[in-house]
N, C-alpha and C. Protein backbone atom coordinates (compact mmCIF):
# COMPACT_ATOMS: atom_id res chain seq x y z
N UNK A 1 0.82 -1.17 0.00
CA UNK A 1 0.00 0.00 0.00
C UNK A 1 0.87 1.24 0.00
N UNK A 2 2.07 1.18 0.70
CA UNK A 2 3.18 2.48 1.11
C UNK A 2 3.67 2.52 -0.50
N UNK A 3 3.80 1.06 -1.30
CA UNK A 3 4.74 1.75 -2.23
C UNK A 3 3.17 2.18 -3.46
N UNK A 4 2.58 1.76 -3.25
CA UNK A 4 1.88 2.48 -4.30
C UNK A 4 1.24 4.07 -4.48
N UNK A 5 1.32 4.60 -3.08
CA UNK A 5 1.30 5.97 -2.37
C UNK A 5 2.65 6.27 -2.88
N UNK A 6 3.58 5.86 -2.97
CA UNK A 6 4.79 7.01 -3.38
C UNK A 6 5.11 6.72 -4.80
N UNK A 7 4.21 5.74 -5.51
CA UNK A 7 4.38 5.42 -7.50
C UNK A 7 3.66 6.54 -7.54
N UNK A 8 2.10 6.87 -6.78
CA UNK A 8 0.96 7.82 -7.41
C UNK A 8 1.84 9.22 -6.81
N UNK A 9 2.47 9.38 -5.96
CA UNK A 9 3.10 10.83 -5.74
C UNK A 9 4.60 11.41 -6.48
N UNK A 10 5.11 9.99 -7.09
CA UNK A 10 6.10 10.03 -7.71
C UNK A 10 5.46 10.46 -9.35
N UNK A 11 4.35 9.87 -9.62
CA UNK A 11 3.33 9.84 -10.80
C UNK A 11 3.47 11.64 -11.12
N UNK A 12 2.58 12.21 -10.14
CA UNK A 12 1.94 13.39 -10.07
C UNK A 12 3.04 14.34 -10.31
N UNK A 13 4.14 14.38 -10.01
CA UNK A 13 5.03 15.49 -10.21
C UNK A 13 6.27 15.06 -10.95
N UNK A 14 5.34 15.92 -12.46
CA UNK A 14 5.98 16.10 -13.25
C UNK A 14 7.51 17.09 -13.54
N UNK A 15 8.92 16.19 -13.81
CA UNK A 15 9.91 17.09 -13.65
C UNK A 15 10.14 18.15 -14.62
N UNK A 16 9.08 17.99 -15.96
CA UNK A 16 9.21 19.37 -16.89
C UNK A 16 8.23 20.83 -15.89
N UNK A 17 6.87 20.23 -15.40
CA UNK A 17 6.58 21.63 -14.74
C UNK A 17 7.05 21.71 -13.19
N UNK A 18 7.46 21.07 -12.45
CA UNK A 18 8.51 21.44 -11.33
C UNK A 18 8.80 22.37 -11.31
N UNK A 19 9.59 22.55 -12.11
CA UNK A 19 10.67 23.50 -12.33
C UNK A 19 9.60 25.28 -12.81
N UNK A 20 8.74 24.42 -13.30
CA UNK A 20 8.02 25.96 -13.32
C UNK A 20 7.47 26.36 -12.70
N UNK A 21 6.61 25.30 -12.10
CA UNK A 21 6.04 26.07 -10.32
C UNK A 21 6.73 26.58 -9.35
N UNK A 22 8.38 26.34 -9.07
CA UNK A 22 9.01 26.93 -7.96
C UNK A 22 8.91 28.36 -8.75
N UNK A 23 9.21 28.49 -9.99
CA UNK A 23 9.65 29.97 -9.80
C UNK A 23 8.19 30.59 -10.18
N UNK A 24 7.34 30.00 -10.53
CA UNK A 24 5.31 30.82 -10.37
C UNK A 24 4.94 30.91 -9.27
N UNK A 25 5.10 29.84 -8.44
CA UNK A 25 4.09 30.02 -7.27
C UNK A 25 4.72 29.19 -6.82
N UNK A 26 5.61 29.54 -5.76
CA UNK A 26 5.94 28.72 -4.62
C UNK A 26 5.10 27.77 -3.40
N UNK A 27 4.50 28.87 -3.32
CA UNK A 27 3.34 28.93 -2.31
C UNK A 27 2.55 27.71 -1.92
N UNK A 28 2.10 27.59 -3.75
CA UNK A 28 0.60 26.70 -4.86
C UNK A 28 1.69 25.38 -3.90
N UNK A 29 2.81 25.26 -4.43
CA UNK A 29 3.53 24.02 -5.00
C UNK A 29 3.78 23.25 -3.70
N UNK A 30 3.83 24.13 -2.15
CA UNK A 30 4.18 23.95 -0.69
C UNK A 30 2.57 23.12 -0.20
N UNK A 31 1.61 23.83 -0.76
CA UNK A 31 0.52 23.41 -0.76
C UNK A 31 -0.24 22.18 -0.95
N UNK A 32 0.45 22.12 -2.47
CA UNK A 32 0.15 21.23 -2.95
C UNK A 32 1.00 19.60 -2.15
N UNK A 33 2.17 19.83 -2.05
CA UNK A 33 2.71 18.56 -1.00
C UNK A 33 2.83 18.29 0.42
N UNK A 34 1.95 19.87 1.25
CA UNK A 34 1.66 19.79 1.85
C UNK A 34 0.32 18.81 2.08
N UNK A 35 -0.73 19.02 1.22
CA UNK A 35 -1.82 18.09 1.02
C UNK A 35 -1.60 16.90 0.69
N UNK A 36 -0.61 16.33 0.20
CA UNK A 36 0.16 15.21 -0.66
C UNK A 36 0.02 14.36 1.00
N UNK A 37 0.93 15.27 1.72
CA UNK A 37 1.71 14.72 2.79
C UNK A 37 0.60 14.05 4.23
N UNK A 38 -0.71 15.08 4.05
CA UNK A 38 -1.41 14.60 4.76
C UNK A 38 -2.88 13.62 4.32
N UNK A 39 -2.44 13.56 2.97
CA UNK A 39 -3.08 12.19 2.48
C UNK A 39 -2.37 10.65 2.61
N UNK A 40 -0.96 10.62 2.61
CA UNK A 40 -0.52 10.11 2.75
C UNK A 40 -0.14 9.31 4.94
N UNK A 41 -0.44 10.17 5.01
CA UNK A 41 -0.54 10.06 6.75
C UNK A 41 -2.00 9.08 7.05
N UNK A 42 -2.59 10.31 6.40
CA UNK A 42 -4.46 9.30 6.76
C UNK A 42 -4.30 8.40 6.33
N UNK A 43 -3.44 7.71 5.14
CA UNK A 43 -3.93 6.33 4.36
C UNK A 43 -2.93 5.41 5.50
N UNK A 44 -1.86 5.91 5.93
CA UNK A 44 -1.34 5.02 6.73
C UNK A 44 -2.32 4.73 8.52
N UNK A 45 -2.79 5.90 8.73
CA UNK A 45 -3.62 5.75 9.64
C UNK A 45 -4.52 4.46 9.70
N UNK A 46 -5.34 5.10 8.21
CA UNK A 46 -6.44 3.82 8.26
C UNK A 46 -6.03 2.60 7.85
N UNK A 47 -4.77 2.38 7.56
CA UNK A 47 -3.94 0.95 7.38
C UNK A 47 -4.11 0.39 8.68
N UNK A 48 -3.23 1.62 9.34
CA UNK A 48 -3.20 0.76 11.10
C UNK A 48 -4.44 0.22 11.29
N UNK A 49 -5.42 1.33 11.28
CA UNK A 49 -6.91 1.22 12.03
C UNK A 49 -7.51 -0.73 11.62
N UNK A 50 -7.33 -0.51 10.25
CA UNK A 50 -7.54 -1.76 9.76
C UNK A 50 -7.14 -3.27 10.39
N UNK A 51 -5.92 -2.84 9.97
CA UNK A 51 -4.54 -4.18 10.51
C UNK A 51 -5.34 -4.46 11.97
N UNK A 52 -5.20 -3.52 13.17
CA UNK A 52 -5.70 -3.73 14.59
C UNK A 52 -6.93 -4.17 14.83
N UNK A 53 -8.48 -3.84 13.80
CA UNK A 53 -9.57 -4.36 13.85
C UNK A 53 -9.37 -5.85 13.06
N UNK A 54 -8.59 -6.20 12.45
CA UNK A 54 -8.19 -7.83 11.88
C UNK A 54 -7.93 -8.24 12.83
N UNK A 55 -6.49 -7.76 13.48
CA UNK A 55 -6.08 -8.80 14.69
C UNK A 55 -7.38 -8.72 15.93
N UNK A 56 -7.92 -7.66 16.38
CA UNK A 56 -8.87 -7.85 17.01
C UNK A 56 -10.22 -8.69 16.44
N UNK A 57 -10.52 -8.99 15.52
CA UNK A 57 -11.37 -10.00 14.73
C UNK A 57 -10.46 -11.40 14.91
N UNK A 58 -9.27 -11.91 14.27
CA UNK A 58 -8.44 -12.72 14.37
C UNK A 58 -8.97 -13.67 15.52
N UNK A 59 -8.02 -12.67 16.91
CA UNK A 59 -8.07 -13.41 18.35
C UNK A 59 -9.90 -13.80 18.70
N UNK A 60 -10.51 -13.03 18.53
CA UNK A 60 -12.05 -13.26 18.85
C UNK A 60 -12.85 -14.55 18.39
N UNK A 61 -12.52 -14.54 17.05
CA UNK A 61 -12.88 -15.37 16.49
C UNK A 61 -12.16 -16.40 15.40
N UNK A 62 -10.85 -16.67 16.26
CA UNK A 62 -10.22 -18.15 15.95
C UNK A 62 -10.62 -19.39 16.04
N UNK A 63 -11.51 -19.41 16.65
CA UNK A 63 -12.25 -20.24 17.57
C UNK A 63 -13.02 -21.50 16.72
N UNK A 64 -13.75 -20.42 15.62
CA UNK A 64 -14.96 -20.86 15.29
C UNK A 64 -14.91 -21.69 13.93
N UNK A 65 -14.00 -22.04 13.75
CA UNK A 65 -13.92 -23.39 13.06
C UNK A 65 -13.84 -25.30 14.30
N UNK A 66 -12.99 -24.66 14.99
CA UNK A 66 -12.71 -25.63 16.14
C UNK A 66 -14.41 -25.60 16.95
N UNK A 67 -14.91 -24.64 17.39
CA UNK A 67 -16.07 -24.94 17.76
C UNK A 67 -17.44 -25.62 17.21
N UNK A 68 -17.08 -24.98 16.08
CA UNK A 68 -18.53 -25.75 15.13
C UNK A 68 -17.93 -27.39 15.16
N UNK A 69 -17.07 -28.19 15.18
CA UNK A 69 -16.72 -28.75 15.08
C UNK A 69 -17.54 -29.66 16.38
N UNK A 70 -16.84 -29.40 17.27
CA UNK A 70 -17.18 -29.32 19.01
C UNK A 70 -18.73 -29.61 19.07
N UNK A 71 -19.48 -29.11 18.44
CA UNK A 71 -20.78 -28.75 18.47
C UNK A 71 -21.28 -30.09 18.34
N UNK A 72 -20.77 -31.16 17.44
CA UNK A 72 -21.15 -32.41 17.37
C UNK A 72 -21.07 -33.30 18.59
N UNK A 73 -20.33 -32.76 19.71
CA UNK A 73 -19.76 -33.60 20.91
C UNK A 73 -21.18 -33.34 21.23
N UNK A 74 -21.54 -32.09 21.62
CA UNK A 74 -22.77 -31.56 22.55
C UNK A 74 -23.91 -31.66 22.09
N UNK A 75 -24.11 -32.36 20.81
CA UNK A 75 -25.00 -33.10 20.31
C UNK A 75 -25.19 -34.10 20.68
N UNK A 76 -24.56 -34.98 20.68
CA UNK A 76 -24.34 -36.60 21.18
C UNK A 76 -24.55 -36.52 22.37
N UNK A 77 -23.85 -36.19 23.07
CA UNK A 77 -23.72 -35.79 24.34
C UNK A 77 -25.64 -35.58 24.57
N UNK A 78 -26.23 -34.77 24.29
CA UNK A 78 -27.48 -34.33 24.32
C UNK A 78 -28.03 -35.31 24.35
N UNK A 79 -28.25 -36.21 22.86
CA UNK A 79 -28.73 -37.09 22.54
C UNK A 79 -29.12 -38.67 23.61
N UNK A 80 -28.01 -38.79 23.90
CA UNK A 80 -27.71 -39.73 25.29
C UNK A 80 -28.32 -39.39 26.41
N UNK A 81 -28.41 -38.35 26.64
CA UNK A 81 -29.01 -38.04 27.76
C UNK A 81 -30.43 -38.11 27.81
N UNK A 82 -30.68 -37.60 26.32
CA UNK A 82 -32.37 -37.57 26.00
C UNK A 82 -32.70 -39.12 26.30
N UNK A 83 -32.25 -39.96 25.66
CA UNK A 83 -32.37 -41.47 25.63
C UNK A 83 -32.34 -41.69 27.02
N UNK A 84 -31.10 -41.55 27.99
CA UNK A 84 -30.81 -41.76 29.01
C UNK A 84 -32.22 -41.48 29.88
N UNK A 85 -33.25 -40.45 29.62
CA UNK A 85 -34.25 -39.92 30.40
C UNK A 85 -35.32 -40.96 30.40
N UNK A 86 -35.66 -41.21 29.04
CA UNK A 86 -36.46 -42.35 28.98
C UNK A 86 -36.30 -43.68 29.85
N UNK A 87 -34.87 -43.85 30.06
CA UNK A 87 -34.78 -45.51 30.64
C UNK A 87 -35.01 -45.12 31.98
N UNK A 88 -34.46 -43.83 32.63
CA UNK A 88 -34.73 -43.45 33.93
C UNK A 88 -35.82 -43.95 34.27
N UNK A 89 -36.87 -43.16 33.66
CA UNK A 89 -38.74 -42.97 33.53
C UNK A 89 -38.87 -44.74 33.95
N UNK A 90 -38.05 -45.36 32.83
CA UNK A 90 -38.50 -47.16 32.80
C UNK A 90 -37.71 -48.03 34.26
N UNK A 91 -36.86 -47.04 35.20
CA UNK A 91 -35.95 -47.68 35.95
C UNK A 91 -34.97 -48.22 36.40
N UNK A 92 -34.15 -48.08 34.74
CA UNK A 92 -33.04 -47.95 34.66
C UNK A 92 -31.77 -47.14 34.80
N UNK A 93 -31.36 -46.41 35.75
CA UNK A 93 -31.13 -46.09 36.43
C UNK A 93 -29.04 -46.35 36.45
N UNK A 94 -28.49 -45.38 35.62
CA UNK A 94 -27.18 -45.89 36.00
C UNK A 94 -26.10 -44.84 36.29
N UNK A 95 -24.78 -44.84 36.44
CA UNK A 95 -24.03 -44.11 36.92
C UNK A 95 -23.36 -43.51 35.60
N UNK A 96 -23.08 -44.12 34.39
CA UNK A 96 -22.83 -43.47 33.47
C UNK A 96 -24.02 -42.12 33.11
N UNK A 97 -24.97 -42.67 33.14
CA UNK A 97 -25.68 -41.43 32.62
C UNK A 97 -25.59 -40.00 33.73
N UNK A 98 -25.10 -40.52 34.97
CA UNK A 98 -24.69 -39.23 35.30
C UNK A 98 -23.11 -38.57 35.02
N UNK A 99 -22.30 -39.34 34.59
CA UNK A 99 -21.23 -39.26 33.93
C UNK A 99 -21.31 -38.56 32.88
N UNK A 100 -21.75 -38.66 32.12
CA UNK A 100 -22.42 -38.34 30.70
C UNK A 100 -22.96 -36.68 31.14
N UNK A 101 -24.08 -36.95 32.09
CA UNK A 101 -24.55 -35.02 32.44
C UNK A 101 -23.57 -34.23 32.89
N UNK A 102 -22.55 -34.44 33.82
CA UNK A 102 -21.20 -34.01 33.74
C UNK A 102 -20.56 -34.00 33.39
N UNK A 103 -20.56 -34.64 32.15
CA UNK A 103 -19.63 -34.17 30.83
C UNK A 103 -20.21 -33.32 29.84
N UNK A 104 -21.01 -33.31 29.85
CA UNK A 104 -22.10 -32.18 29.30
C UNK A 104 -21.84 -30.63 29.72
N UNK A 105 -22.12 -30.79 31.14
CA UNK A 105 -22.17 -29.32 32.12
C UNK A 105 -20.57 -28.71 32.03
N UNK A 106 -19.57 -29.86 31.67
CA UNK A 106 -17.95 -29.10 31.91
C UNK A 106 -18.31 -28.31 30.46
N UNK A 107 -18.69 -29.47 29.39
CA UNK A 107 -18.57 -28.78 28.31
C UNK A 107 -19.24 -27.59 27.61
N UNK A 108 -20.25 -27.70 28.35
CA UNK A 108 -21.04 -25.96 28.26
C UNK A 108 -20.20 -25.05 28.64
N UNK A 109 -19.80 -25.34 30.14
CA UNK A 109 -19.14 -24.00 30.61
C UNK A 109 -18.15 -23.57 29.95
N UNK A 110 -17.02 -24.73 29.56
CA UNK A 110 -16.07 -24.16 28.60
C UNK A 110 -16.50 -23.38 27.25
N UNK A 111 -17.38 -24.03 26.19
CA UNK A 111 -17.85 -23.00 25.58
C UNK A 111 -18.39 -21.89 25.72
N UNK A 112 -19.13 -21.75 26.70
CA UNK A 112 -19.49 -20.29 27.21
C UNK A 112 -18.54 -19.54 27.86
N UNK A 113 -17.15 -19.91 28.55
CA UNK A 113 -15.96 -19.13 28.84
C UNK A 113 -15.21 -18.59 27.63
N UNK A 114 -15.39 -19.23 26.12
CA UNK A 114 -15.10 -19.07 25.33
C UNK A 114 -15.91 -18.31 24.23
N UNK A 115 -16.82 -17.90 24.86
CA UNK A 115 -17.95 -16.93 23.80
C UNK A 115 -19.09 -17.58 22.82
N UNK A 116 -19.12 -19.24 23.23
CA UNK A 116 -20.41 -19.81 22.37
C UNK A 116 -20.92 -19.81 23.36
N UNK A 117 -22.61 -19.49 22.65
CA UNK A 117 -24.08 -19.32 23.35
C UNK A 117 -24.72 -19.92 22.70
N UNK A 118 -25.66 -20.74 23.62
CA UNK A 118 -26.76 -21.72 22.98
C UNK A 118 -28.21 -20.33 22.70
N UNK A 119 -28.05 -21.03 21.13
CA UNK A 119 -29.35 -19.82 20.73
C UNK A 119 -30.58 -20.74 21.55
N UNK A 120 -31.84 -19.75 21.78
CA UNK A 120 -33.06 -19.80 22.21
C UNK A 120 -34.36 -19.83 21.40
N UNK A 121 -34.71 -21.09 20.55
CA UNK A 121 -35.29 -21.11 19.92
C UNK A 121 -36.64 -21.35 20.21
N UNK A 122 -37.10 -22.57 21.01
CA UNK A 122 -38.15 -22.58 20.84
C UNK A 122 -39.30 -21.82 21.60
N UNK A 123 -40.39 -21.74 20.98
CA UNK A 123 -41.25 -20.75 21.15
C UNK A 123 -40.88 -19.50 20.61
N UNK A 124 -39.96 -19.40 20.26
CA UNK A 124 -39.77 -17.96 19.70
C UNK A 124 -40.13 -17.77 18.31
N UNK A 125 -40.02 -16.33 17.75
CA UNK A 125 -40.46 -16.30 16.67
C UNK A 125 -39.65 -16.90 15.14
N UNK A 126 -39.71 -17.20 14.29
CA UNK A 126 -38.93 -17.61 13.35
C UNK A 126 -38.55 -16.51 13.05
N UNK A 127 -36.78 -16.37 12.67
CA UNK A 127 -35.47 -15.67 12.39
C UNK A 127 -34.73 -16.27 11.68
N UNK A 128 -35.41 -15.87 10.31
CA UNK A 128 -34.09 -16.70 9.41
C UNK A 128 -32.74 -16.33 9.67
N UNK A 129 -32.66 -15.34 10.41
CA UNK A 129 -30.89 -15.25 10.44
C UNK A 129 -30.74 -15.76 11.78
N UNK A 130 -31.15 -16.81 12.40
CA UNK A 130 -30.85 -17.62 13.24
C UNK A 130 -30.78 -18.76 12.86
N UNK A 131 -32.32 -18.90 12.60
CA UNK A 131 -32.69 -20.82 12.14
C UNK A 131 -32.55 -21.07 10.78
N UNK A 132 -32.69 -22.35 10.74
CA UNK A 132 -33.25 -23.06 9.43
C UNK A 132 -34.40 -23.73 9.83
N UNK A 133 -35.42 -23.52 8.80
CA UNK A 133 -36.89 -24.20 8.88
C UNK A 133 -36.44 -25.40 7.85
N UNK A 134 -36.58 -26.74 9.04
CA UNK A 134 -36.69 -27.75 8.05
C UNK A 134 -38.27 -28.43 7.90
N UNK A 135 -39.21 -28.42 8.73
CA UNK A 135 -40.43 -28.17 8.19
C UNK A 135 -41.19 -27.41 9.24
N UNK A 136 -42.58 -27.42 8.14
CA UNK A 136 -44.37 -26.65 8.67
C UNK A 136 -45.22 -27.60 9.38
N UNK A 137 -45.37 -27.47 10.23
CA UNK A 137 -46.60 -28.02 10.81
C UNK A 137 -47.86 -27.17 11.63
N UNK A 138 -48.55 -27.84 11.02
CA UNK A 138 -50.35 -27.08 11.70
C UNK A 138 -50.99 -27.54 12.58
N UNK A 139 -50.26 -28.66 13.03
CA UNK A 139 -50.99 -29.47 14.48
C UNK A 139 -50.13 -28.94 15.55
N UNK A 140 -50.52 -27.36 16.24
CA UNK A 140 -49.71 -26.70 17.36
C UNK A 140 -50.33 -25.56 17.61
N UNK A 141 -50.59 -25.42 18.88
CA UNK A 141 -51.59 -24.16 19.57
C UNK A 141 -50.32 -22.41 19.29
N UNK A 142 -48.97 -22.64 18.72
CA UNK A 142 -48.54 -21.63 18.58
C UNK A 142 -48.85 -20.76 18.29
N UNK A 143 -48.63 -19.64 17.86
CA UNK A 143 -49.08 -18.64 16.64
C UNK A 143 -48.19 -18.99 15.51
N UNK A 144 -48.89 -18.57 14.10
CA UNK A 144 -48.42 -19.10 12.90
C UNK A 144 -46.50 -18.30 13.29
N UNK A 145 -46.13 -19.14 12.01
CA UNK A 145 -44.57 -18.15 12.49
C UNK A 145 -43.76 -18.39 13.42
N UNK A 146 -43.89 -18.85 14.27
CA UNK A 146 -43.20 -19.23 15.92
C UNK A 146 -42.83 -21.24 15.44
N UNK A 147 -41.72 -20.89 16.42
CA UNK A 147 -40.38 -22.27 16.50
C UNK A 147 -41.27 -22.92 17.12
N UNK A 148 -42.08 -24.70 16.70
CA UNK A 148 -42.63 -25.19 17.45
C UNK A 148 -41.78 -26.26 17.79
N UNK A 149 -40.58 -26.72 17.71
CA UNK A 149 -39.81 -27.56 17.92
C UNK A 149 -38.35 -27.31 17.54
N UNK A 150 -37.67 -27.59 18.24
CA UNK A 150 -35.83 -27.42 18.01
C UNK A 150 -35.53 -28.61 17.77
N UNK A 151 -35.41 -29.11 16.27
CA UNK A 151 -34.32 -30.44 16.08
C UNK A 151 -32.65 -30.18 16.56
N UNK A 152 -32.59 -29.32 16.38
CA UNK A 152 -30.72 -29.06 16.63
C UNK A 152 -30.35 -27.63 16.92
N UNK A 153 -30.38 -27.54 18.28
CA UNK A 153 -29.74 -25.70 19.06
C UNK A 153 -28.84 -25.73 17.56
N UNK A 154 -28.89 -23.85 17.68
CA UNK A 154 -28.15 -23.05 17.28
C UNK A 154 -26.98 -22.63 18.17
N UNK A 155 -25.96 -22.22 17.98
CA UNK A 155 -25.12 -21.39 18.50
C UNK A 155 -24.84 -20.09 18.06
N UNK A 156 -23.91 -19.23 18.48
CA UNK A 156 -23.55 -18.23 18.61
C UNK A 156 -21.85 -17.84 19.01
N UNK A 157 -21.14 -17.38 18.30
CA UNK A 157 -20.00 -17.01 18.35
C UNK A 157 -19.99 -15.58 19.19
N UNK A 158 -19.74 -15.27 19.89
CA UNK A 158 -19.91 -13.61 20.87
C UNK A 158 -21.04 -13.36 19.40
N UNK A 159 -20.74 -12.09 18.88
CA UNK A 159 -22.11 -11.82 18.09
C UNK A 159 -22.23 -12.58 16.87
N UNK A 160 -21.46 -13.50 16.09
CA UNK A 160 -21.95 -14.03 14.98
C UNK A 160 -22.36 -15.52 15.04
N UNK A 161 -23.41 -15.88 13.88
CA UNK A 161 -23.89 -16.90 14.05
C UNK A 161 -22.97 -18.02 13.31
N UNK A 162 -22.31 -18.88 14.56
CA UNK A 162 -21.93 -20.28 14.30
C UNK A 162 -22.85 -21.32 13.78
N UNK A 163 -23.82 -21.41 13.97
CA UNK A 163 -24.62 -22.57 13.66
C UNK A 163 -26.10 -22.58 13.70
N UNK A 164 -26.90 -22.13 12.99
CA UNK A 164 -27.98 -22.00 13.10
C UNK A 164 -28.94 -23.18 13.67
N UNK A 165 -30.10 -22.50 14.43
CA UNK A 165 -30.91 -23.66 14.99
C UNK A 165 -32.04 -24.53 13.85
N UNK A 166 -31.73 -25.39 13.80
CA UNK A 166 -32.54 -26.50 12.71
C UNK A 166 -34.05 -26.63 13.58
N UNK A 167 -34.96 -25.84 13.07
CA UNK A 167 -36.15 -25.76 13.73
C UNK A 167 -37.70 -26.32 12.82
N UNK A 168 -38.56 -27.00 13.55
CA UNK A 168 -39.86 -26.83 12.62
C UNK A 168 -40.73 -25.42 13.35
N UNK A 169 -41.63 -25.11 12.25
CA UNK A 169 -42.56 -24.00 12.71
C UNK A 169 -43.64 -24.12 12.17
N UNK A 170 -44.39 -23.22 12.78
CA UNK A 170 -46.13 -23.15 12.41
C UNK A 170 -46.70 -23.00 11.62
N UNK A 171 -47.24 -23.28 10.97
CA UNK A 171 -47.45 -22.87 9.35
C UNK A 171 -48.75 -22.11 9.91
N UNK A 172 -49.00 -21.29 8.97
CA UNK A 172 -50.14 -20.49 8.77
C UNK A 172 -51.35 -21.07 8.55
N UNK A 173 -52.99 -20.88 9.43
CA UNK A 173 -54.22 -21.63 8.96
C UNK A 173 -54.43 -21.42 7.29
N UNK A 174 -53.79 -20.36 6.55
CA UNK A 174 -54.17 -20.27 4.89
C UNK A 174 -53.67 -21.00 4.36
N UNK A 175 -52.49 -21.47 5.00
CA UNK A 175 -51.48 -22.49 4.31
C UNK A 175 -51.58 -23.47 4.20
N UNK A 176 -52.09 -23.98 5.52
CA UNK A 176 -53.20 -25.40 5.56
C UNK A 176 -54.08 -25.46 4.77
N UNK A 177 -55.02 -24.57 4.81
CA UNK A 177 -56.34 -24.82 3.94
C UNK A 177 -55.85 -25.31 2.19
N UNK A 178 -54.53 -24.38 1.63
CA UNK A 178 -54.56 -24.42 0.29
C UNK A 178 -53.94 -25.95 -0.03
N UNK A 179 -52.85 -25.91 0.89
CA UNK A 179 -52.19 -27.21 0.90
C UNK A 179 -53.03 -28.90 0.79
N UNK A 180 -54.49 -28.93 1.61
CA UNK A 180 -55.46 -29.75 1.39
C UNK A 180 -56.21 -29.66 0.07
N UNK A 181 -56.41 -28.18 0.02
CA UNK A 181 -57.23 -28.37 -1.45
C UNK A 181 -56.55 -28.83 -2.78
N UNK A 182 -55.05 -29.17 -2.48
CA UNK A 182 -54.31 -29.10 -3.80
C UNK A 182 -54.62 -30.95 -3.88
């Protein structure tokens, strides 16, 4: 960027009129590289400004390849436990599955010491820039529009979205009606 600021200032001053501006107008010519000089300052400015909001982007969000990744543990992890609830209910009853919820709870906290947040989907309203609607359903006291089920949390990187929540939602009573008549 520095050397192309001194090709375009090397560009601009021409050595046939040089020589004629010192002795016309000194003044014009002080002016003129005076302005040179403080264009050249700002562009290095906003170089820095730049470079420092990268590395501050960089460190923040290094993360988030390794986390989306991660995200599959705390799936499984989930998953087991869901299962695990059922056998409870039936009496089965074991020490892994509390093994399993404490491996769960370390692994939340670490992601959340690290800036992932479990998005809050259900019941809420549908946000395509959160979720993905993988389907409609009309059998649900919701209001049309609203998350009636979370197949798979979303996350959250501090503010950007790592992983959107895989949600079904409400379809609209018009939507029903046309959908039967077809």
């Amino acid at each position: 960027m520095a050397t192309k600021t001194m090709e375009s200032m090397e560009n601009d001053v021409d050595p046939s009129t040089a020589g004629e501006g010192t002795e016309n107008d000194p003044a014009s010519e002080i002016a003129s590289l005076r302005e040179r000089l403080m264009r050249a300052l700002a562009e290095t400015e906003n170089t820095r400004r730049q470079g420092e909001r990268r590395a501050q982007d960089a460190g923040q969000y290094a993360i988030a390849n390794f986390a989306r990744e991660l995200l599959q543990v705390v799936d499984n992890l989930r998953r087991a436990l869901g299962t695990a609830a059922t056998d409870a209910e039936a009496g089965k009853g074991d020490g892994l599955i509390e093994g399993v919820a404490a491996t769960d709870r370390v692994l939340t906290q670490i992601l959340n010491r690290f800036g992932v947040q479990e998005l809050n989907a259900l019941n809420e309203p549908f946000d395509p820039n959160k979720h993905e609607a993988v389907m409609e359903t009309d059998n649900t006291e919701q209001p049309p529009g609203s998350v009636v089920q979370v197949l798979e949390n979303g996350y959250m990187l501090h503010d950007r979205l790592l992983r959107p929540a895989r949600v079904v939602v409400a379809r609209s009573p018009q939507q029903s009606s046309q959908a039967a008549e077809r």
